[in-house]
N, C-alpha and C. Protein backbone atom coordinates (compact mmCIF):
# COMPACT_ATOMS: atom_id res chain seq x y z
N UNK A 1 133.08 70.87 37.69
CA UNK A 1 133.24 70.42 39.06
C UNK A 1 133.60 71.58 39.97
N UNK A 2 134.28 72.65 39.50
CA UNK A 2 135.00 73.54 40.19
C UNK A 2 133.96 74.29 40.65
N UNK A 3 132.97 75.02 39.35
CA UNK A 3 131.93 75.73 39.20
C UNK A 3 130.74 75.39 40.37
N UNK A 4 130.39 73.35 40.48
CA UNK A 4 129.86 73.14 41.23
C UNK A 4 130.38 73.04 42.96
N UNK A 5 131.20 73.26 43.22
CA UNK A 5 131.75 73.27 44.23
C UNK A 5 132.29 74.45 44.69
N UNK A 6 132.06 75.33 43.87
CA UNK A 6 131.97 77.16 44.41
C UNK A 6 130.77 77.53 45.03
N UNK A 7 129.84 76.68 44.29
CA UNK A 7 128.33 77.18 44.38
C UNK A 7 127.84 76.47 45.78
N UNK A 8 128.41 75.28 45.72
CA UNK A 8 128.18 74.81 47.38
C UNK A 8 128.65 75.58 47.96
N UNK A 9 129.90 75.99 48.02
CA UNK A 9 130.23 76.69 48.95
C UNK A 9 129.98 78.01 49.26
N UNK A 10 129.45 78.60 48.62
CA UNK A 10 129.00 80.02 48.63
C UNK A 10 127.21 80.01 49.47
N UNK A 11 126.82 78.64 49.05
CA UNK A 11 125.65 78.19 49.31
C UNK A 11 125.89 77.83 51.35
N UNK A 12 126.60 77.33 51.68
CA UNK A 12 126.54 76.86 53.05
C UNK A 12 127.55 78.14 53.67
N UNK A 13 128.09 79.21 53.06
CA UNK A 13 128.38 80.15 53.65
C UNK A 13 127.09 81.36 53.97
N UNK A 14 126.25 81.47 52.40
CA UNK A 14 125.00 82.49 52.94
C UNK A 14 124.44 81.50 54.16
N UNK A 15 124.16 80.58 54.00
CA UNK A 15 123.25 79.95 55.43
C UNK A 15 123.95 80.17 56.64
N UNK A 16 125.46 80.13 56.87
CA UNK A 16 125.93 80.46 57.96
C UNK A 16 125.57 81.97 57.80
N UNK A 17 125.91 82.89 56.94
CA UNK A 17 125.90 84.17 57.84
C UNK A 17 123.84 84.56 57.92
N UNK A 18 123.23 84.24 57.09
CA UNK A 18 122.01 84.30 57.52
C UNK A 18 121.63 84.01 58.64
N UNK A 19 122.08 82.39 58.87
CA UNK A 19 121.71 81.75 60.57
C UNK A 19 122.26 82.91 61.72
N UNK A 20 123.70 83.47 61.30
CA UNK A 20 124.59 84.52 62.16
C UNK A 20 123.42 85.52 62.46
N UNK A 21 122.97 86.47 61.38
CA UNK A 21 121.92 87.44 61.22
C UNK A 21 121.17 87.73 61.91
N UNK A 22 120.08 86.17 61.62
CA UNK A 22 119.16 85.98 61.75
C UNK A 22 119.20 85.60 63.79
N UNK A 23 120.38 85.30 64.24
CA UNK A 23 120.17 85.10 65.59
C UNK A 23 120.85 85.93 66.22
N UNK A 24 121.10 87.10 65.61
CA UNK A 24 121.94 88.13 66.54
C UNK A 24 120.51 89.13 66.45
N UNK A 25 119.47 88.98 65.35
CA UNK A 25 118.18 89.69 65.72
C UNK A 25 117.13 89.41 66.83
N UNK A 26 116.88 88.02 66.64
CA UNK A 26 116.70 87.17 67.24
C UNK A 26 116.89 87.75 68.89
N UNK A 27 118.20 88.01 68.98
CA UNK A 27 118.67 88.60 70.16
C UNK A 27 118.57 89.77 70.89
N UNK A 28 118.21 90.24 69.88
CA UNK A 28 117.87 91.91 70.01
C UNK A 28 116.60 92.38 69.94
N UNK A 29 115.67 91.43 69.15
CA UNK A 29 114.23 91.35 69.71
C UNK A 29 113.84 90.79 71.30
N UNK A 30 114.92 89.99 71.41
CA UNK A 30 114.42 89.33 73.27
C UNK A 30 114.59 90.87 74.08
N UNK A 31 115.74 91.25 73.54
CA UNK A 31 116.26 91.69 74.91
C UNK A 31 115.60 93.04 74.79
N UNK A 32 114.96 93.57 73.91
CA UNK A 32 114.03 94.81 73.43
C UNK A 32 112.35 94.73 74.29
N UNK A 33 112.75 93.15 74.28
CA UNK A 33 110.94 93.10 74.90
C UNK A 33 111.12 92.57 76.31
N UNK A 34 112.74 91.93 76.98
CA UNK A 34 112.86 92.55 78.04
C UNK A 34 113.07 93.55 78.87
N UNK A 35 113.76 94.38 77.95
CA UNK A 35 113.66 96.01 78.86
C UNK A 35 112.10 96.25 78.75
N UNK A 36 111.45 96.21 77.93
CA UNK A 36 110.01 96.93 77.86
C UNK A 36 109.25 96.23 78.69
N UNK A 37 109.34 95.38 79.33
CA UNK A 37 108.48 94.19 80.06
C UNK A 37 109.08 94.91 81.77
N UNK A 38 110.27 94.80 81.51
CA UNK A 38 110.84 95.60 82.96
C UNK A 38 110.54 97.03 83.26
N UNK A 39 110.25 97.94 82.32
CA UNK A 39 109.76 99.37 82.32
C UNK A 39 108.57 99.17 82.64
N UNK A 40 107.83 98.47 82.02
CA UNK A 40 106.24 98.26 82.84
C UNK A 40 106.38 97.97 84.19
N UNK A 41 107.03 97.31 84.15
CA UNK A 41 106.78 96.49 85.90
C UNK A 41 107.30 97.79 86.81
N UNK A 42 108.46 98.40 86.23
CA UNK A 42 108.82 99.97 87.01
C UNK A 42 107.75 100.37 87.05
N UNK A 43 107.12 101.12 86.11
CA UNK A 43 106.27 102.47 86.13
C UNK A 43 105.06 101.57 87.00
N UNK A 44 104.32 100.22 86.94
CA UNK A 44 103.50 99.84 87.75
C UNK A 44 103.91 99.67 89.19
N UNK A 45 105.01 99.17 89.56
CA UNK A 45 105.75 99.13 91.22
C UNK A 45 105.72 100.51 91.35
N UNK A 46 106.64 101.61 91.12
CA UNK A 46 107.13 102.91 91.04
C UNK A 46 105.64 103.90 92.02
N UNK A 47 104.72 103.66 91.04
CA UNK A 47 102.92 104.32 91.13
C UNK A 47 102.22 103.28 92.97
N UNK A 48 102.80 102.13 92.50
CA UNK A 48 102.05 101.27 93.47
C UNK A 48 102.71 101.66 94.75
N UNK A 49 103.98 102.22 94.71
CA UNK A 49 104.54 102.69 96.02
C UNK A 49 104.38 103.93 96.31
N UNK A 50 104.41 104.77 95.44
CA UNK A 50 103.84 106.71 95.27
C UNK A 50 102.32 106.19 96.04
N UNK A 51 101.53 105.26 95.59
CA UNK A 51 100.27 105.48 96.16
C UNK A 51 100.02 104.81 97.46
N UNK A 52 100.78 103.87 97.98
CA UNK A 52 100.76 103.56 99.40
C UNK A 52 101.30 104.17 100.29
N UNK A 53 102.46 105.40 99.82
CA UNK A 53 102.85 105.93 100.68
C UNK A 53 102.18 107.03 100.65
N UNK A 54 101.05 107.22 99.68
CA UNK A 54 100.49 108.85 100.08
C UNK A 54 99.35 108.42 100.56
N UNK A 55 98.90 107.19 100.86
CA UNK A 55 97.76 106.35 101.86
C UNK A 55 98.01 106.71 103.25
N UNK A 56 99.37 105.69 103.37
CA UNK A 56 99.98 105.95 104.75
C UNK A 56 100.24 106.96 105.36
N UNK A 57 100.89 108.22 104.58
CA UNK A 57 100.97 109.97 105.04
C UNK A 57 99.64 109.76 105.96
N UNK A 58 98.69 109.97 104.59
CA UNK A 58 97.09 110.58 105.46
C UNK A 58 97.17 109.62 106.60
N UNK A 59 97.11 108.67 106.46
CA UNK A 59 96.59 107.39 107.52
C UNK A 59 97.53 108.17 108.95
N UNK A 60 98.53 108.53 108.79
CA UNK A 60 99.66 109.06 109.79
C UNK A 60 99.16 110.36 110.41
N UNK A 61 98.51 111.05 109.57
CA UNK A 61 98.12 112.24 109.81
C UNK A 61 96.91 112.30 110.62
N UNK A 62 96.04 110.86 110.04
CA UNK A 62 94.49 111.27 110.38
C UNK A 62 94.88 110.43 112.14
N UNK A 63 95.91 109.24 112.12
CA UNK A 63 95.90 108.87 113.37
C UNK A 63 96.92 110.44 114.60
N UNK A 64 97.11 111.04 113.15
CA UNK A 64 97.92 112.57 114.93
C UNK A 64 96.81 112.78 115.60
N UNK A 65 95.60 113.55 114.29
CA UNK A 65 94.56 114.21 114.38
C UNK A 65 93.72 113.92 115.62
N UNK A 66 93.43 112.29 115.04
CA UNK A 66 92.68 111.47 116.37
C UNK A 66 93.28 111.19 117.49
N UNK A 67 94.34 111.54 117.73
CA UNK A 67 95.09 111.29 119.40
C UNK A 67 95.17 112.74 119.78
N UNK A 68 95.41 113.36 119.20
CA UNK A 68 95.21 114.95 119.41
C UNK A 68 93.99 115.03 120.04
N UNK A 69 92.76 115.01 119.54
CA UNK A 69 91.67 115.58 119.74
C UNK A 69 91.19 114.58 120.94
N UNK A 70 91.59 113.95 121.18
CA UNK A 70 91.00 112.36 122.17
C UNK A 70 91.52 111.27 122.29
N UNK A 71 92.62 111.48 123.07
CA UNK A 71 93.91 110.49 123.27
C UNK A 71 92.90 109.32 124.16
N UNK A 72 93.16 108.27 123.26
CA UNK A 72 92.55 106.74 124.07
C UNK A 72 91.37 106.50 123.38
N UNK A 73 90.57 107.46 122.55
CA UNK A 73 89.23 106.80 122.27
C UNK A 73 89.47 106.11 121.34
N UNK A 74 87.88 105.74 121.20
CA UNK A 74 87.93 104.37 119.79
C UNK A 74 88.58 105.12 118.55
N UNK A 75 87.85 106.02 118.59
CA UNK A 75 88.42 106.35 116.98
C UNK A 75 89.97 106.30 116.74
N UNK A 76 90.35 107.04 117.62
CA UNK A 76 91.81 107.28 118.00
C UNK A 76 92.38 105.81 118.18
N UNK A 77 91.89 105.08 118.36
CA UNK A 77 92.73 103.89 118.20
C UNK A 77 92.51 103.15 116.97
N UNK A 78 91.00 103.29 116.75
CA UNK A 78 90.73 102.21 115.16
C UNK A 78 91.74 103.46 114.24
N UNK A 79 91.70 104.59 114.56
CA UNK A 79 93.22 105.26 113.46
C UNK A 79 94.72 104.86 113.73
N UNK A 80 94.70 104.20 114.91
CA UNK A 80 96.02 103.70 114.73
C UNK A 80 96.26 102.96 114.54
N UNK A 81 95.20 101.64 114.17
CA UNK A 81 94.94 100.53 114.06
C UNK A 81 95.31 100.84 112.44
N UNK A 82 94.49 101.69 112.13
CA UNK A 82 94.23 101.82 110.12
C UNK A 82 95.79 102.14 109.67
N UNK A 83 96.49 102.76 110.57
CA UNK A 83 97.56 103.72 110.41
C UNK A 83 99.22 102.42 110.40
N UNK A 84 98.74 101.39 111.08
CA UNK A 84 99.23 100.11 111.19
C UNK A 84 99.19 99.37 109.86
N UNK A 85 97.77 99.49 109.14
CA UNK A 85 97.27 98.54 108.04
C UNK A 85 98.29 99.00 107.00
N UNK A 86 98.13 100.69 107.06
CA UNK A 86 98.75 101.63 105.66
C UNK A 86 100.39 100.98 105.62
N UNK A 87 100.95 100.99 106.74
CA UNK A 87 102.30 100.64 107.27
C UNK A 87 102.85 99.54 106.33
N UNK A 88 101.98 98.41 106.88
CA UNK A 88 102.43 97.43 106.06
C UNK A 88 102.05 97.37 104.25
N UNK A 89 100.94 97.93 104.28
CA UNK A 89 101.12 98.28 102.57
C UNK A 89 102.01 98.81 101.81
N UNK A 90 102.50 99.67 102.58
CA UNK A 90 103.49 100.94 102.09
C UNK A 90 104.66 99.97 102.57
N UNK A 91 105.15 98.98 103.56
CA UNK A 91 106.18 98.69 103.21
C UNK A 91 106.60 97.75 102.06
N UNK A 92 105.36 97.00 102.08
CA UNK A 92 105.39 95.83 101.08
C UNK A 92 105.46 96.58 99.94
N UNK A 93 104.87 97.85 99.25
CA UNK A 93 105.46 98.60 97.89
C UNK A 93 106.77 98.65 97.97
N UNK A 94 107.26 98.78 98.90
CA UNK A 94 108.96 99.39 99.44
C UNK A 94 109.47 98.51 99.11
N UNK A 95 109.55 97.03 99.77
CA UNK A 95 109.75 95.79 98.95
C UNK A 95 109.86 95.64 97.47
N UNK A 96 108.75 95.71 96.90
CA UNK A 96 108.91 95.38 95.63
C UNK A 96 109.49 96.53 94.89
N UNK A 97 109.39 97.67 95.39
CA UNK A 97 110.35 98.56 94.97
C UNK A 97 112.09 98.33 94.53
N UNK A 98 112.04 97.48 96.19
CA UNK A 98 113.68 97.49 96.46
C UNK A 98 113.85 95.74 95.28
N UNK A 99 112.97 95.40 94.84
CA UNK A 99 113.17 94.34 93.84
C UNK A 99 113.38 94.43 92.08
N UNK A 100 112.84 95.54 91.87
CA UNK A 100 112.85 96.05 90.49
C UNK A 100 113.79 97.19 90.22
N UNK A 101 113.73 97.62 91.56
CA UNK A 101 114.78 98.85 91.05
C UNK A 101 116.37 98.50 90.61
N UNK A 102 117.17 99.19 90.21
CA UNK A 102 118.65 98.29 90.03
C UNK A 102 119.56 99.88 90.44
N UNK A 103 118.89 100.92 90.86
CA UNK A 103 119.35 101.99 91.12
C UNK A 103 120.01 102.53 92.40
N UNK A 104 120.56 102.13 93.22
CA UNK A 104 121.04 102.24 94.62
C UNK A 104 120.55 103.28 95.23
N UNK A 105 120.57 104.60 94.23
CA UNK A 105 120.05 106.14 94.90
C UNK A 105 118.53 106.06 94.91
N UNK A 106 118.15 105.68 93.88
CA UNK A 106 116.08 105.28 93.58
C UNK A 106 115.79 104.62 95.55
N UNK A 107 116.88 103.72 95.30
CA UNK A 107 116.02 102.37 96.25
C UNK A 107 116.36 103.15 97.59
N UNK A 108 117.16 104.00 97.24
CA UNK A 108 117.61 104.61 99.05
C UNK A 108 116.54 105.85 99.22
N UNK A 109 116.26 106.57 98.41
CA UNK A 109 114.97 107.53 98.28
C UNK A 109 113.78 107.05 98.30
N UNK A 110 113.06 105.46 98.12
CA UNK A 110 112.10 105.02 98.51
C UNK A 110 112.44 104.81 99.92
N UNK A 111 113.12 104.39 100.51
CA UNK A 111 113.33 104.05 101.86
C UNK A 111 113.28 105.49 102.79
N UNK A 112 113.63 106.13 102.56
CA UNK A 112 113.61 107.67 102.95
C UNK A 112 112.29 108.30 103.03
N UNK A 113 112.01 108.22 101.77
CA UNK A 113 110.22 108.33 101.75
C UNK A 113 109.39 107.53 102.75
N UNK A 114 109.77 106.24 102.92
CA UNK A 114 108.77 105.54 103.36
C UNK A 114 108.86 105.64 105.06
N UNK A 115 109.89 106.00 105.47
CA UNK A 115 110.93 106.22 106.95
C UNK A 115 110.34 107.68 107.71
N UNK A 116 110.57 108.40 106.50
CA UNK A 116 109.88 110.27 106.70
C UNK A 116 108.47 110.03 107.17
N UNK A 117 107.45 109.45 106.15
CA UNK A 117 106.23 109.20 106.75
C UNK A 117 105.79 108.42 107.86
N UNK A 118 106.95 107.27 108.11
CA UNK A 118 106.58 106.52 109.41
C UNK A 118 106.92 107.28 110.36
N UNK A 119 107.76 108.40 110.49
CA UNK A 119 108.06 108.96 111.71
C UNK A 119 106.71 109.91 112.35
N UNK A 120 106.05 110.29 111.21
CA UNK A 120 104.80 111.70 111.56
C UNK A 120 104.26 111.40 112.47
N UNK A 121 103.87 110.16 113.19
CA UNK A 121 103.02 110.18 114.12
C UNK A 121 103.36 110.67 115.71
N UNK A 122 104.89 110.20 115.30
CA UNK A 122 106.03 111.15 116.86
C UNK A 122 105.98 112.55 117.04
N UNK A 123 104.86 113.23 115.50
CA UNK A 123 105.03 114.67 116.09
C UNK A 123 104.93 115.54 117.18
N UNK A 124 104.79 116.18 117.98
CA UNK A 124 104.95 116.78 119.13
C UNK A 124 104.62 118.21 118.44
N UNK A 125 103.43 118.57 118.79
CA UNK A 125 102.21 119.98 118.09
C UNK A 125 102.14 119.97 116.72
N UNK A 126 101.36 121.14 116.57
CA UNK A 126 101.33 120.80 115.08
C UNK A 126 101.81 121.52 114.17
N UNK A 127 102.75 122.40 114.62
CA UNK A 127 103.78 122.78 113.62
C UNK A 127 104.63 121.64 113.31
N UNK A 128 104.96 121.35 114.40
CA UNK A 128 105.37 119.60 114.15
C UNK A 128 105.03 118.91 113.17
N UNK A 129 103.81 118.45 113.69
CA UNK A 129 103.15 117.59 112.52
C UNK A 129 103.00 118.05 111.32
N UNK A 130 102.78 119.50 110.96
CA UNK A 130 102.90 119.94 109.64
C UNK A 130 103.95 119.91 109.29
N UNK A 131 105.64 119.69 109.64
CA UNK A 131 106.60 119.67 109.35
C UNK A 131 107.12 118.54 108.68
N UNK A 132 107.14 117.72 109.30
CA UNK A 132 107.14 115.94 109.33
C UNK A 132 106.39 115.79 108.29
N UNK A 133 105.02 116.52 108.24
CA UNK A 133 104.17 115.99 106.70
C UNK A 133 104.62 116.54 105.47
N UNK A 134 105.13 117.27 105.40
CA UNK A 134 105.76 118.38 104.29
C UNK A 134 107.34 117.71 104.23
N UNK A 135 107.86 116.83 105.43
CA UNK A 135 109.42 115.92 105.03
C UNK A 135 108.89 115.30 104.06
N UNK A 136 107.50 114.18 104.38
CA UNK A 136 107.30 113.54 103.86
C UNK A 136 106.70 113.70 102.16
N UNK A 137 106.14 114.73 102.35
CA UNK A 137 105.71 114.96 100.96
C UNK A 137 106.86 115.04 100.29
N UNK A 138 108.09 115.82 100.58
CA UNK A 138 109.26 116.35 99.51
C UNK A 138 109.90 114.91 99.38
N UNK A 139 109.94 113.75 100.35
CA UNK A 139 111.21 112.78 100.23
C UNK A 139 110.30 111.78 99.18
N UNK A 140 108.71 111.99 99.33
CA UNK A 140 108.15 111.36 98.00
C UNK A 140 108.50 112.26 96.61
N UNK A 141 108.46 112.92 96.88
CA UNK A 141 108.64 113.71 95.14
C UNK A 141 110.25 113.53 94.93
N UNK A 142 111.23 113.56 95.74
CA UNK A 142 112.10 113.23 95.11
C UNK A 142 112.11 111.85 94.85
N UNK A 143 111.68 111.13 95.51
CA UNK A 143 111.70 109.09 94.84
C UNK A 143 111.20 109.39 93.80
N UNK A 144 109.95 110.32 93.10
CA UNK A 144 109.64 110.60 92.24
C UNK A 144 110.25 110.46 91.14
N UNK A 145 110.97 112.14 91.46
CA UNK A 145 111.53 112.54 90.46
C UNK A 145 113.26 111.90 89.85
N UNK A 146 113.51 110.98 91.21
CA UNK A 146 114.33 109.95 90.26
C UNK A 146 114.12 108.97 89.82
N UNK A 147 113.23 108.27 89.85
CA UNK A 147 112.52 106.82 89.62
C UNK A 147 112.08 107.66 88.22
N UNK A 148 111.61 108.62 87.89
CA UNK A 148 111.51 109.02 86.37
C UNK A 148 111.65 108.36 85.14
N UNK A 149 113.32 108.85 85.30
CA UNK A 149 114.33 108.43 84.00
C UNK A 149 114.11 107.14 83.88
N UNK A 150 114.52 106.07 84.97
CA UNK A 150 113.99 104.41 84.51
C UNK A 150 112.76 104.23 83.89
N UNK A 151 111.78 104.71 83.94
CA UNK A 151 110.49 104.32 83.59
C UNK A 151 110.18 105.12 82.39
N UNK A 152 110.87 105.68 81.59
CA UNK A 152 110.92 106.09 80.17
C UNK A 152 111.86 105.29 78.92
């Protein structure tokens, strides 16, 4: 009797610590394939905002170009028109930026980036404007180069 009642009990103790085991892995497989599910969605947001804001640059640039050369014409306006379109693309990356990121400094360096390039079109000559475009290039490479580390 004794013999059989060791063996139960040894018996409904492996099942508890197996069940224990088995759901603390359990746990560690979720949460393994939620970071990796969230690193994708970084490195895809991260790229999707690097590339609307290096849309919008040009778009900023090509609408100086065209008010420069012929303040009021069509072109010069369908570029500020286009330069409008880039705007809202590039903010809506900014958005989803500011949704995935969990980094306070990342999300303040996309905003910086995206702020630097909206200003280019206020340039005033074109040392100007080459200035403002070269803010903008560096305040993208640094969103860059900190948005990095998350996405590895």
């Amino acid at each position: 009797m004794d013999a059989a009642l060791i063996a139960v009990a040894g018996t409904l103790l492996g099942v508890v610590f197996t069940h224990w085991f088995q759901g603390r892995a359990t746990e560690r497989t979720a949460a393994l394939a939620r970071s990796e599910q969230l690193r994708q969605e970084r490195i895809a947001t991260y790229s999707a905002f690097a590339g609307a804001v290096v849309d919008y640059r040009h778009s900023q640039n090509d609408r100086w170009f065209r008010a420069a050369e012929e303040p009021g014409s069509e072109e010069a306006e369908e570029s500020r028109y286009a330069s409008y379109r880039q705007r809202t693309a590039a903010r809506q990356a900014l958005f989803r930026v500011q949704l995935v990121c969990d980094d306070p400094e990342t999300r303040r360096l996309a905003e910086r980036a995206f702020e630097e390039t909206h200003c280019m079109h206020e340039a005033v000559g074109t040392a100007d404007r080459a200035r403002r475009s070269e803010q903008a290039k560096e305040a993208l490479a640094l969103f860059v180069a900190a948005a990095t580390p998350g996405v590895r």
